[in-house]
PDB file of N, CA and C in Angstrom:
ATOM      1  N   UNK A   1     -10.516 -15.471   7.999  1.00  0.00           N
ATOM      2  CA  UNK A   1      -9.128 -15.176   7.680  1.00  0.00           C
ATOM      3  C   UNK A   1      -8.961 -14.922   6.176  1.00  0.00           C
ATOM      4  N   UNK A   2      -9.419 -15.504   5.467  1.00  0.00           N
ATOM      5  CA  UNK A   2      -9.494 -15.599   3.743  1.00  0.00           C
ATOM      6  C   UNK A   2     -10.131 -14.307   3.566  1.00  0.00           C
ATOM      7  N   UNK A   3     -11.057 -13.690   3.686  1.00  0.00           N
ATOM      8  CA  UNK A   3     -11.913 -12.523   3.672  1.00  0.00           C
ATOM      9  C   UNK A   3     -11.028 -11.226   3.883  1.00  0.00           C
ATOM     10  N   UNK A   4     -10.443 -11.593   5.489  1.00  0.00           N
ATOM     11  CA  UNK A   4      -8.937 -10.221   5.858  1.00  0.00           C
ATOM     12  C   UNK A   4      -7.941 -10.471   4.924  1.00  0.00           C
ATOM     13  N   UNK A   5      -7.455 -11.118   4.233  1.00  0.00           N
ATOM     14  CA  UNK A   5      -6.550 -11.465   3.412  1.00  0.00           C
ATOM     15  C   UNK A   5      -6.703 -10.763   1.818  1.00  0.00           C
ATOM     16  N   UNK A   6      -8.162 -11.309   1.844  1.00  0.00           N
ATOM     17  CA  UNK A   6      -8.749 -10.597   0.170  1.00  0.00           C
ATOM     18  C   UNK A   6      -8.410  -9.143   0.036  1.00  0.00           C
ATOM     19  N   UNK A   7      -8.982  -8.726   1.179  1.00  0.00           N
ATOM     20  CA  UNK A   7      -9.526  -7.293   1.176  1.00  0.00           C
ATOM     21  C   UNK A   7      -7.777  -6.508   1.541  1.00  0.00           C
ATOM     22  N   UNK A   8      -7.047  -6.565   2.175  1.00  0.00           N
ATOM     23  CA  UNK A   8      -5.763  -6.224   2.344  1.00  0.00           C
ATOM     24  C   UNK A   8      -5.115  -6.070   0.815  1.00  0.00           C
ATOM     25  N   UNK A   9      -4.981  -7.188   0.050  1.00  0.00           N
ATOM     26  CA  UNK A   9      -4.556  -7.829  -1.224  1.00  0.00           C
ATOM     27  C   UNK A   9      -5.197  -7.147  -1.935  1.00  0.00           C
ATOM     28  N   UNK A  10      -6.218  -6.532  -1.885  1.00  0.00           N
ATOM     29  CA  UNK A  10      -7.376  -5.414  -2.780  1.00  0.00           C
ATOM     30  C   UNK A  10      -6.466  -4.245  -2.603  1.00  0.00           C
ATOM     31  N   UNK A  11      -6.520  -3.862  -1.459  1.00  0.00           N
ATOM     32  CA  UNK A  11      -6.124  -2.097  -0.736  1.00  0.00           C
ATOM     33  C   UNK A  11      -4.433  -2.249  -1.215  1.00  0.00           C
ATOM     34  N   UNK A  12      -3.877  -3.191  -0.966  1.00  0.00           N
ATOM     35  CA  UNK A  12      -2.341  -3.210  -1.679  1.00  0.00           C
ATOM     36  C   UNK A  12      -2.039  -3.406  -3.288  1.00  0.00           C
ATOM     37  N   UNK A  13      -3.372  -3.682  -3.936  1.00  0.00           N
ATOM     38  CA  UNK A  13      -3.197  -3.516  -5.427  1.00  0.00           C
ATOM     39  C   UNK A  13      -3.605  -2.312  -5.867  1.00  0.00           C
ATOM     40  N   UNK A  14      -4.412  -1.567  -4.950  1.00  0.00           N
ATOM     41  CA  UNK A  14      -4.549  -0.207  -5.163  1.00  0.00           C
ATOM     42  C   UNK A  14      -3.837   0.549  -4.596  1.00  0.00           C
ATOM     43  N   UNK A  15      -2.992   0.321  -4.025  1.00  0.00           N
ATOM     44  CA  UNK A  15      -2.251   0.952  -3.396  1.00  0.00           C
ATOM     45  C   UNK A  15      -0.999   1.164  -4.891  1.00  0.00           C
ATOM     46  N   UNK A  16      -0.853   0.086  -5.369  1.00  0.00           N
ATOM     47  CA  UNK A  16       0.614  -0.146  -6.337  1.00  0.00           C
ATOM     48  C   UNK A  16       0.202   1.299  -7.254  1.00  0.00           C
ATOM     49  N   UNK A  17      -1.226   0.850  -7.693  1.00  0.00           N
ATOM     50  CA  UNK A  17      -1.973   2.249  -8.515  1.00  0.00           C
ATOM     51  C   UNK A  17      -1.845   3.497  -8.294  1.00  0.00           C
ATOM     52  N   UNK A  18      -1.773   3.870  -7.023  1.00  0.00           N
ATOM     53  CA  UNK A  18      -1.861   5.028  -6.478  1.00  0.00           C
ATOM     54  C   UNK A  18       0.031   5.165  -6.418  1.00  0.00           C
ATOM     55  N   UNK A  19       0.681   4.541  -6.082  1.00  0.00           N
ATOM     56  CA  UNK A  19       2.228   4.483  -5.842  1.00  0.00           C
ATOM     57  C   UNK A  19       2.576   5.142  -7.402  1.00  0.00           C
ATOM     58  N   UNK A  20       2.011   4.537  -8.635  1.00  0.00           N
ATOM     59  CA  UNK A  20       2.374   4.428  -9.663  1.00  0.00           C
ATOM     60  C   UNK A  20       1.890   5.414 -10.788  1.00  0.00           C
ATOM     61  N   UNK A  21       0.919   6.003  -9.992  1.00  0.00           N
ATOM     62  CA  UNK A  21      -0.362   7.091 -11.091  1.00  0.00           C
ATOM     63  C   UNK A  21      -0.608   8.612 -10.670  1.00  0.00           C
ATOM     64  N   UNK A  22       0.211   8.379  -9.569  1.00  0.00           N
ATOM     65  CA  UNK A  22      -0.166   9.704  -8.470  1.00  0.00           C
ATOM     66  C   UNK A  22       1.213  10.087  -7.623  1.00  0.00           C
ATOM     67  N   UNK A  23       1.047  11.336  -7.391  1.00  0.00           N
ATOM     68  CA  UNK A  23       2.231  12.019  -6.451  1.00  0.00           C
ATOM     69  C   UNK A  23       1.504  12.054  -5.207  1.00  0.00           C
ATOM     70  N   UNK A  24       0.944  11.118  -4.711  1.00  0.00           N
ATOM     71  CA  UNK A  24       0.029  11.349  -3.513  1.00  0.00           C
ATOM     72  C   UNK A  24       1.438  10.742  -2.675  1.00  0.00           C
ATOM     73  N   UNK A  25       1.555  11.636  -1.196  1.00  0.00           N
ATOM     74  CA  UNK A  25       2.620  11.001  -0.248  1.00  0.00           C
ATOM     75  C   UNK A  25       1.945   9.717   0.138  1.00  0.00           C
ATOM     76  N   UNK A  26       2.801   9.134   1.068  1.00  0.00           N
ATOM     77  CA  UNK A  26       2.666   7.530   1.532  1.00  0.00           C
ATOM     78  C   UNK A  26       1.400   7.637   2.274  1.00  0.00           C
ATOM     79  N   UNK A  27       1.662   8.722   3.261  1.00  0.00           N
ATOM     80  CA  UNK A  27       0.310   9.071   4.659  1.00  0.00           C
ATOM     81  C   UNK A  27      -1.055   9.292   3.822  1.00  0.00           C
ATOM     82  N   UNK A  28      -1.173   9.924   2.678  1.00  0.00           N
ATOM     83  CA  UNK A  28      -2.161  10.334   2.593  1.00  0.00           C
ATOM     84  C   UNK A  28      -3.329   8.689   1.229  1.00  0.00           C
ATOM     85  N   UNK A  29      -1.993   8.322   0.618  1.00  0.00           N
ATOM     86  CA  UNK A  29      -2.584   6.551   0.214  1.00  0.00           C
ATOM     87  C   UNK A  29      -2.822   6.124   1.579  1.00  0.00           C
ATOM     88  N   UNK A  30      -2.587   5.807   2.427  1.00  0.00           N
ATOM     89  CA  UNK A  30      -2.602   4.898   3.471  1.00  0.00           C
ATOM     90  C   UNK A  30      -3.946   5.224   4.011  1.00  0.00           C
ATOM     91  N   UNK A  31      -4.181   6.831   3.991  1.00  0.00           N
ATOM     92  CA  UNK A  31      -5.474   7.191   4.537  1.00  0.00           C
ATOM     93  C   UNK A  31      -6.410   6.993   3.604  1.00  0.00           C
ATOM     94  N   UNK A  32      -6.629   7.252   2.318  1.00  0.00           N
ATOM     95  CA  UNK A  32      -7.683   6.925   1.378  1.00  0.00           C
ATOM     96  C   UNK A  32      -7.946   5.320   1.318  1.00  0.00           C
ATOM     97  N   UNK A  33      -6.742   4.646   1.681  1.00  0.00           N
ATOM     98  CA  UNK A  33      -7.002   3.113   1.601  1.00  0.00           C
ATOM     99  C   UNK A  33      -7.407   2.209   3.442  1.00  0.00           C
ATOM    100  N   UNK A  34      -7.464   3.139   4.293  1.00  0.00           N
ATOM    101  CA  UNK A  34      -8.080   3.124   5.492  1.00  0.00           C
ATOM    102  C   UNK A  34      -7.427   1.896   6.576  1.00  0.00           C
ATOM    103  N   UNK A  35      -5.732   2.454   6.224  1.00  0.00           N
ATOM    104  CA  UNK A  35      -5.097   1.396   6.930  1.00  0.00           C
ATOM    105  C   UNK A  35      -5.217   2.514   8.269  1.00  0.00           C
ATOM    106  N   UNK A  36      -4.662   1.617   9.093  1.00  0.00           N
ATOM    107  CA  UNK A  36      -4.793   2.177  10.600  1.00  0.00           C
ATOM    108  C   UNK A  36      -4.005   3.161  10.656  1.00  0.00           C
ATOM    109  N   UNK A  37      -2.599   3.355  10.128  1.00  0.00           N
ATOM    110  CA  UNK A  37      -1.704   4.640  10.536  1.00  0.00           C
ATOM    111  C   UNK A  37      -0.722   4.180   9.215  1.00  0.00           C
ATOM    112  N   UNK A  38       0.678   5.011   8.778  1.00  0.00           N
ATOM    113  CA  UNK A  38       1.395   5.165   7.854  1.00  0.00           C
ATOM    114  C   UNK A  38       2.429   3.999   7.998  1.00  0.00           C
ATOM    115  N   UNK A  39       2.630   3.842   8.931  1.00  0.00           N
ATOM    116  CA  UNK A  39       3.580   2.657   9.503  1.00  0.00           C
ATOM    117  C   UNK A  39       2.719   1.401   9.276  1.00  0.00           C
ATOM    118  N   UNK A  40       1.866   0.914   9.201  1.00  0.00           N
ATOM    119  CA  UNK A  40       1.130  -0.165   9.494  1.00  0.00           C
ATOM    120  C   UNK A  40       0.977  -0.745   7.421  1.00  0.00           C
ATOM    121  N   UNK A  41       0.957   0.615   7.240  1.00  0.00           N
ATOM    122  CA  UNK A  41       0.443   0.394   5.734  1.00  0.00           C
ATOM    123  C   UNK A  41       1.738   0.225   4.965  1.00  0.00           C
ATOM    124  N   UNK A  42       3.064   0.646   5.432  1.00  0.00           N
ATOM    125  CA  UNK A  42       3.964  -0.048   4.844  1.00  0.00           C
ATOM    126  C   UNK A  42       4.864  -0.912   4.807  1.00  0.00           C
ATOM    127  N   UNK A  43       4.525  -1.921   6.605  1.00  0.00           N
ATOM    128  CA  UNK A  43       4.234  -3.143   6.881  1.00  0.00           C
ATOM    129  C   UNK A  43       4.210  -3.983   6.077  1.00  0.00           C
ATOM    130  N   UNK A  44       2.923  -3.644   6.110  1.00  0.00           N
ATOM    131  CA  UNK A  44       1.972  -4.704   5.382  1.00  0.00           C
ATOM    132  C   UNK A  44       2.548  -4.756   3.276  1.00  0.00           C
ATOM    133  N   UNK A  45       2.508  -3.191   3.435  1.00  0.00           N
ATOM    134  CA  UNK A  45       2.702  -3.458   1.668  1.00  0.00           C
ATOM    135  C   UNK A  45       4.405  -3.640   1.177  1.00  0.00           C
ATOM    136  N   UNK A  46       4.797  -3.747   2.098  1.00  0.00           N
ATOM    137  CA  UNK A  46       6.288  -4.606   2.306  1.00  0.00           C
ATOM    138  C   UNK A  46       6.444  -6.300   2.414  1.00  0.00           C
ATOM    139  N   UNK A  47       5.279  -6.659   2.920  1.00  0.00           N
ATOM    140  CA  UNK A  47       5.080  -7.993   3.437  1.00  0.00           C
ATOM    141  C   UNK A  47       3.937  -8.663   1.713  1.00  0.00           C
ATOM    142  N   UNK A  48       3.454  -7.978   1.319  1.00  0.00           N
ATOM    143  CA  UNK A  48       3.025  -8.239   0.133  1.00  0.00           C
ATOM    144  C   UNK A  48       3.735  -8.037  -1.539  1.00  0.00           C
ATOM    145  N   UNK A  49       4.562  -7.338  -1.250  1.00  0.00           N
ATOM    146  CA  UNK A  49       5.331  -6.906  -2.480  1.00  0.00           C
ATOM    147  C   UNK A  49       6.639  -7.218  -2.621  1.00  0.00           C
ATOM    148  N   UNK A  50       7.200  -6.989  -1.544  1.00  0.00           N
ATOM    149  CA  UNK A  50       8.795  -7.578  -1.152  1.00  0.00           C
ATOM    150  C   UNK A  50       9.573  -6.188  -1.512  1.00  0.00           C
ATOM    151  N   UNK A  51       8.515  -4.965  -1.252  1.00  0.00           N
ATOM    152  CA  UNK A  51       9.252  -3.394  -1.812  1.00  0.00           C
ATOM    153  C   UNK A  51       8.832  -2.595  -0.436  1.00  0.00           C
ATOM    154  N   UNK A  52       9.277  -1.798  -0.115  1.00  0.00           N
ATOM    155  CA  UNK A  52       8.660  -0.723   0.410  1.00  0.00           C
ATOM    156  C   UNK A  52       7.856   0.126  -0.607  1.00  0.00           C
ATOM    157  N   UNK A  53       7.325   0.743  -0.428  1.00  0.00           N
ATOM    158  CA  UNK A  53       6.010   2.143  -1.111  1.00  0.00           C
ATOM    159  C   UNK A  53       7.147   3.063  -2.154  1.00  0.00           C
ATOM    160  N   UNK A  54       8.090   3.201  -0.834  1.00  0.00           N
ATOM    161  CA  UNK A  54       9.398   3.875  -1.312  1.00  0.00           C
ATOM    162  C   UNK A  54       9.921   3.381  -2.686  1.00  0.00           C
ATOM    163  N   UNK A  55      10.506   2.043  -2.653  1.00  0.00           N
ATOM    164  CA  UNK A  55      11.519   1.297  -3.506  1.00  0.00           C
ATOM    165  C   UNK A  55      10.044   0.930  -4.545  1.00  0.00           C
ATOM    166  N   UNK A  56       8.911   0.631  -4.164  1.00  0.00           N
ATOM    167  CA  UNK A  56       8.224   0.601  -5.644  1.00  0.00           C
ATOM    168  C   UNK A  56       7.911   1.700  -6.412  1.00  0.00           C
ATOM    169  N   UNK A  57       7.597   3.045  -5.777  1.00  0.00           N
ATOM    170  CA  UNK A  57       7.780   4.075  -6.557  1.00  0.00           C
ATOM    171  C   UNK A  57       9.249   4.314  -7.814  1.00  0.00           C
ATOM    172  N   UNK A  58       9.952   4.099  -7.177  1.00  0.00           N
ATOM    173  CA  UNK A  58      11.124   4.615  -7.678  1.00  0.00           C
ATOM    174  C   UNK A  58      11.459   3.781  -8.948  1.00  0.00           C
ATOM    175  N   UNK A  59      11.123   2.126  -8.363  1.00  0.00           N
ATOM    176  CA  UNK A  59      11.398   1.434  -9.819  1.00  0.00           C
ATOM    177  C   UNK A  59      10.316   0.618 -10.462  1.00  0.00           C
ATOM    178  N   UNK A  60       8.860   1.100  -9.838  1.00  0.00           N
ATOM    179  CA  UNK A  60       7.621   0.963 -11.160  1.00  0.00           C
ATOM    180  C   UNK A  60       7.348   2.304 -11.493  1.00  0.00           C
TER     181      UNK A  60
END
């Protein structure tokens, strides 16, 4: 469980990078970071950030 946790917490700090450094759409981070589908990846990076992909773009 600690291991799925790390590695999620990895792909969602690169994810902030990519949100923050790049005009890449949501689908196509989600695919370089090898979440299962576009929905799943902003789940999760909702459940880690307390933002959507959306709302952290806009105000990081």
């Amino acid at each position: 469980m600690f291991l799925q946790t790390y590695i999620i917490n990895e792909k969602i700090t690169e994810a902030q990078y990519l949100l923050t450094n790049t005009d890449f759409t949501y689908s196509i981070s989600s695919e370089l970071l090898h979440f299962s589908n576009q929905s799943h990846f902003c789940k999760l990076f909702k459940q880690y950030t307390n933002y959507t992909p959306k709302e952290f773009r806009l105000w990081f």
